[in-house]
N, C-alpha and C. Protein backbone atom coordinates (compact mmCIF):
# COMPACT_ATOMS: atom_id res chain seq x y z
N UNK A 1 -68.94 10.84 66.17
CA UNK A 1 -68.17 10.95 64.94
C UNK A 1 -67.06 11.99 65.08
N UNK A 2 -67.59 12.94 65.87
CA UNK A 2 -66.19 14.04 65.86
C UNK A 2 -65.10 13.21 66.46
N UNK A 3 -65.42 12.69 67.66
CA UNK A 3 -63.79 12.13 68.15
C UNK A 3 -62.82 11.68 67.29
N UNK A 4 -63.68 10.43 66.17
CA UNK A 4 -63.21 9.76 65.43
C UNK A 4 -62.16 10.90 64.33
N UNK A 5 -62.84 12.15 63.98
CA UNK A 5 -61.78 12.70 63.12
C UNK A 5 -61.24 13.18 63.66
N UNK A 6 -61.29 13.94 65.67
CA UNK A 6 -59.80 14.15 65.99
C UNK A 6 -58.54 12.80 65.77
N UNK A 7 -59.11 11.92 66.05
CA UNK A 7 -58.18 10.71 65.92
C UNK A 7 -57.58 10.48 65.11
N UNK A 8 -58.35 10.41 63.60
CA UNK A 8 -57.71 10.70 62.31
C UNK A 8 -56.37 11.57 61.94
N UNK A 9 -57.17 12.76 62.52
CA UNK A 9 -56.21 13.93 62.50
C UNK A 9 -54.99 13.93 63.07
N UNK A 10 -54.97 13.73 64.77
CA UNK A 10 -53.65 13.38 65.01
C UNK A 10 -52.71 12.73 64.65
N UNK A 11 -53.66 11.33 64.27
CA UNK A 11 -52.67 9.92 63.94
C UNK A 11 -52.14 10.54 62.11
N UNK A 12 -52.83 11.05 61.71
CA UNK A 12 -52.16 12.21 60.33
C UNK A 12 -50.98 13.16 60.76
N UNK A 13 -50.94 13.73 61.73
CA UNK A 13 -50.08 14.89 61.91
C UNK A 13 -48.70 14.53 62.65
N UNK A 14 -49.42 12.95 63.58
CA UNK A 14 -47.93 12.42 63.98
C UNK A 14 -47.26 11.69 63.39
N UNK A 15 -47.93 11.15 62.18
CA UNK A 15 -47.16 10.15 60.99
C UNK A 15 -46.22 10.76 60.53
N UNK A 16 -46.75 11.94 60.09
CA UNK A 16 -46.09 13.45 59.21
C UNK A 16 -44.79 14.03 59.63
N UNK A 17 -44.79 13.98 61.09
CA UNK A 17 -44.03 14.57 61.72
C UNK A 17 -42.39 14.47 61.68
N UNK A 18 -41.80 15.12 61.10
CA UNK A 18 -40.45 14.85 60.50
C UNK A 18 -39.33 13.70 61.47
N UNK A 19 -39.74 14.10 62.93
CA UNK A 19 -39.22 13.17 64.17
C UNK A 19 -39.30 11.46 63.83
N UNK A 20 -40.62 11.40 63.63
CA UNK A 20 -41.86 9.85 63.35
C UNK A 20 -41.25 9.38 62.61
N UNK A 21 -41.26 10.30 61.24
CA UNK A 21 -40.54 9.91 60.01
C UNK A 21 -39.63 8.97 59.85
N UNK A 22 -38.50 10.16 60.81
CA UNK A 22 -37.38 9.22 60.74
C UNK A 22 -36.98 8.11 61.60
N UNK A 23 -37.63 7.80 62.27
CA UNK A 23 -37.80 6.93 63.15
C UNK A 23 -38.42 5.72 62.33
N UNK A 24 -39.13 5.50 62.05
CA UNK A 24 -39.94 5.12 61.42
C UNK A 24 -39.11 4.24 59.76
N UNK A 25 -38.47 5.24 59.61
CA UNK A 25 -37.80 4.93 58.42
C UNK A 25 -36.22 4.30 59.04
N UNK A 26 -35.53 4.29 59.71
CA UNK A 26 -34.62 3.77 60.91
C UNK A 26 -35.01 2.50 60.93
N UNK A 27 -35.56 2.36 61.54
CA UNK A 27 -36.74 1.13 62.32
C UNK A 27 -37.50 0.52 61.91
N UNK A 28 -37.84 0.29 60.62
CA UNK A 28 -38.64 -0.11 59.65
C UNK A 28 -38.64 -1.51 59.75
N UNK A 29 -37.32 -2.39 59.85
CA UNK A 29 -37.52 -3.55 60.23
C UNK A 29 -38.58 -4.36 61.37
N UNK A 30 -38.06 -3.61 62.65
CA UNK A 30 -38.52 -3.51 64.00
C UNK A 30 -39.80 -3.16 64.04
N UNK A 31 -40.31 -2.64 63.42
CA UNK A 31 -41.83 -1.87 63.32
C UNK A 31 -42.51 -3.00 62.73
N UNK A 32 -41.83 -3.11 61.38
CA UNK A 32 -42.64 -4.28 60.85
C UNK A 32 -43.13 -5.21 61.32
N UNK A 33 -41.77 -5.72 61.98
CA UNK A 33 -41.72 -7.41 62.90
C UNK A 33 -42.92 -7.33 64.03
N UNK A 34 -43.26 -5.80 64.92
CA UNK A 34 -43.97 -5.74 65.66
C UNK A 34 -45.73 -5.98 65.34
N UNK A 35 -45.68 -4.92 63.86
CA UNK A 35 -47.08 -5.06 63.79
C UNK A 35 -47.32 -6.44 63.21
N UNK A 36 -46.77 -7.06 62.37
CA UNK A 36 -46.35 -8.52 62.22
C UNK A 36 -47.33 -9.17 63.17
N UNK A 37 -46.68 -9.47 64.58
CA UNK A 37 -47.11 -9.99 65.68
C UNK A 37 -48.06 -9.80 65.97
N UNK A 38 -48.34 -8.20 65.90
CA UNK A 38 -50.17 -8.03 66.74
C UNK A 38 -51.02 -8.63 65.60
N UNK A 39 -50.72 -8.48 64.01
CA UNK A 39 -51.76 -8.91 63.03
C UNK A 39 -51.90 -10.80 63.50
N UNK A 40 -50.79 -11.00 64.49
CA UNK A 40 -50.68 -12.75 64.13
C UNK A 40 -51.06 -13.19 65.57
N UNK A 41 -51.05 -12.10 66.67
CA UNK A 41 -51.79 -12.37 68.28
C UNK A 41 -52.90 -11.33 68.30
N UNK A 42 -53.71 -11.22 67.59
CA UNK A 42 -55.12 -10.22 67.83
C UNK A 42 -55.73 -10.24 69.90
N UNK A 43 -55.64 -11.38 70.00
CA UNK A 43 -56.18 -11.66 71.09
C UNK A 43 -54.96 -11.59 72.32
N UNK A 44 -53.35 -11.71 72.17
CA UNK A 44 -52.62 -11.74 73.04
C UNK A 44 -51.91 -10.28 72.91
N UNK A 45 -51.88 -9.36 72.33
CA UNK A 45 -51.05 -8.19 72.36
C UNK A 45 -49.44 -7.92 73.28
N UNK A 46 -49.75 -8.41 74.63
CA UNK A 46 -48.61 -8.35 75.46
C UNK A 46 -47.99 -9.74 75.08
N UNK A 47 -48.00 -10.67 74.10
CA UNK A 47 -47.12 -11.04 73.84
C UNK A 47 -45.76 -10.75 72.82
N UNK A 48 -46.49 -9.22 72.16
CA UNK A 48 -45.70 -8.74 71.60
C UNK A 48 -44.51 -7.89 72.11
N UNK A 49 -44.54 -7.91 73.51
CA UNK A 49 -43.78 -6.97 74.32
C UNK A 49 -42.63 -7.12 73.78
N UNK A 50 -41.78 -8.47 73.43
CA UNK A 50 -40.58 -8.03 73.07
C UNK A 50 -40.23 -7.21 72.02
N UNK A 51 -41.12 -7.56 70.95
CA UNK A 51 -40.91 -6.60 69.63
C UNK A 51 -40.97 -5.21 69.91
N UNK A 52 -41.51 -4.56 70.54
CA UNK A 52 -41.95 -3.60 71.27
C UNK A 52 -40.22 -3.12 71.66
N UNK A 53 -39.86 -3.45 72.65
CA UNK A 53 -38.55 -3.48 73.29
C UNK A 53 -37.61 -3.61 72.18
N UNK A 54 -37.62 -4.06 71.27
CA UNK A 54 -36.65 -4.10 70.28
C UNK A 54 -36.98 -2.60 69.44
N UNK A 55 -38.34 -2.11 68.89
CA UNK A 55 -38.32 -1.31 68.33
C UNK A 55 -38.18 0.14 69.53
N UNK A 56 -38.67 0.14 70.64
CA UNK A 56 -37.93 1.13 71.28
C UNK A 56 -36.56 1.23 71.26
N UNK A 57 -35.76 0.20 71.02
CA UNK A 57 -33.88 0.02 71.25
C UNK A 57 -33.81 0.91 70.16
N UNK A 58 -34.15 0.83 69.02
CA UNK A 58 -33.77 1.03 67.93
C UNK A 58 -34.03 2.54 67.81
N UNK A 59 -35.32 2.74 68.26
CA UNK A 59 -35.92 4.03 68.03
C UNK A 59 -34.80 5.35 69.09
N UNK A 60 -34.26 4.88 70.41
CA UNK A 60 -33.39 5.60 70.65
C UNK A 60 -32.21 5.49 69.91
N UNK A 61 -31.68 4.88 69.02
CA UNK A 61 -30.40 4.85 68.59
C UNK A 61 -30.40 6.09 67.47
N UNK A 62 -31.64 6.33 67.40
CA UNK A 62 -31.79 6.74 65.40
C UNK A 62 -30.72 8.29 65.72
N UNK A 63 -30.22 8.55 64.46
CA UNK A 63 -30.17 10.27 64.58
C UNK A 63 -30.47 11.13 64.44
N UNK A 64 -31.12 11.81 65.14
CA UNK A 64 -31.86 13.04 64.99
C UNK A 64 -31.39 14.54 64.84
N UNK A 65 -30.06 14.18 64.68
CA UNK A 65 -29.14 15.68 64.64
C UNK A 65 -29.24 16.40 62.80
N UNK A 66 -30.41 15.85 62.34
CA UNK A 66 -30.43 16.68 60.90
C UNK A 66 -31.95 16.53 60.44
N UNK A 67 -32.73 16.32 61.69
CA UNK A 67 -34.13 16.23 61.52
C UNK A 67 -34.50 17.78 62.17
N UNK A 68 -35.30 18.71 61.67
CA UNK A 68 -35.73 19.71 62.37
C UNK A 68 -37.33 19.02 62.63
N UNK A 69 -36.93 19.31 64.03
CA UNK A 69 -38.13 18.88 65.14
C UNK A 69 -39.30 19.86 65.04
N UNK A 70 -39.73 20.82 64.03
CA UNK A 70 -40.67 21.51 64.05
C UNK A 70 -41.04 21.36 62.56
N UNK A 71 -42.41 20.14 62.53
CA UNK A 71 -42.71 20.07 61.13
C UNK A 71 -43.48 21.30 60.58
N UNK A 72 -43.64 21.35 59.47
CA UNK A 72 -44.07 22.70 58.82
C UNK A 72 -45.66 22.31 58.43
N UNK A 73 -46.11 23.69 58.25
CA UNK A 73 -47.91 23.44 58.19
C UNK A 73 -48.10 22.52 57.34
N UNK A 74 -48.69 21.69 57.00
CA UNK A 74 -49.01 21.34 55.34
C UNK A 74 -50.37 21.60 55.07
């Protein structure tokens, strides 16, 4: 059971993370379309590779020049 709430925890702290955020919020299309796919290939996953590749494209484009990269405690 402990692992399970480090897991929790991280996947909490990297959601949070002002970087994720905006990425996330950027990419929202691309993200979607991806998890889209895995909810609709449970059993094929690497057929989602392209979505994947599309939401990495995107995810380098975003701008990060007004995101401070050090989220704060909460």
């Amino acid at each position: 059971m402990k692992c399970h709430e480090l897991k929790v925890k991280v996947a909490q702290c990297t959601s949070s993370h002002p970087v994720i955020q905006k990425i996330r919020q950027d990419c929202s299309r691309e993200f979607v379309d991806f998890e889209r796919c895995l909810r609709e290939n449970p059993d094929k996953p690497a057929s989602c590779s392209s979505h994947v590749a599309r939401f990495l494209g995107c995810a380098e484009t975003v701008d990060l020049s007004g995101v401070d990269p050090v989220p704060q405690p909460s």
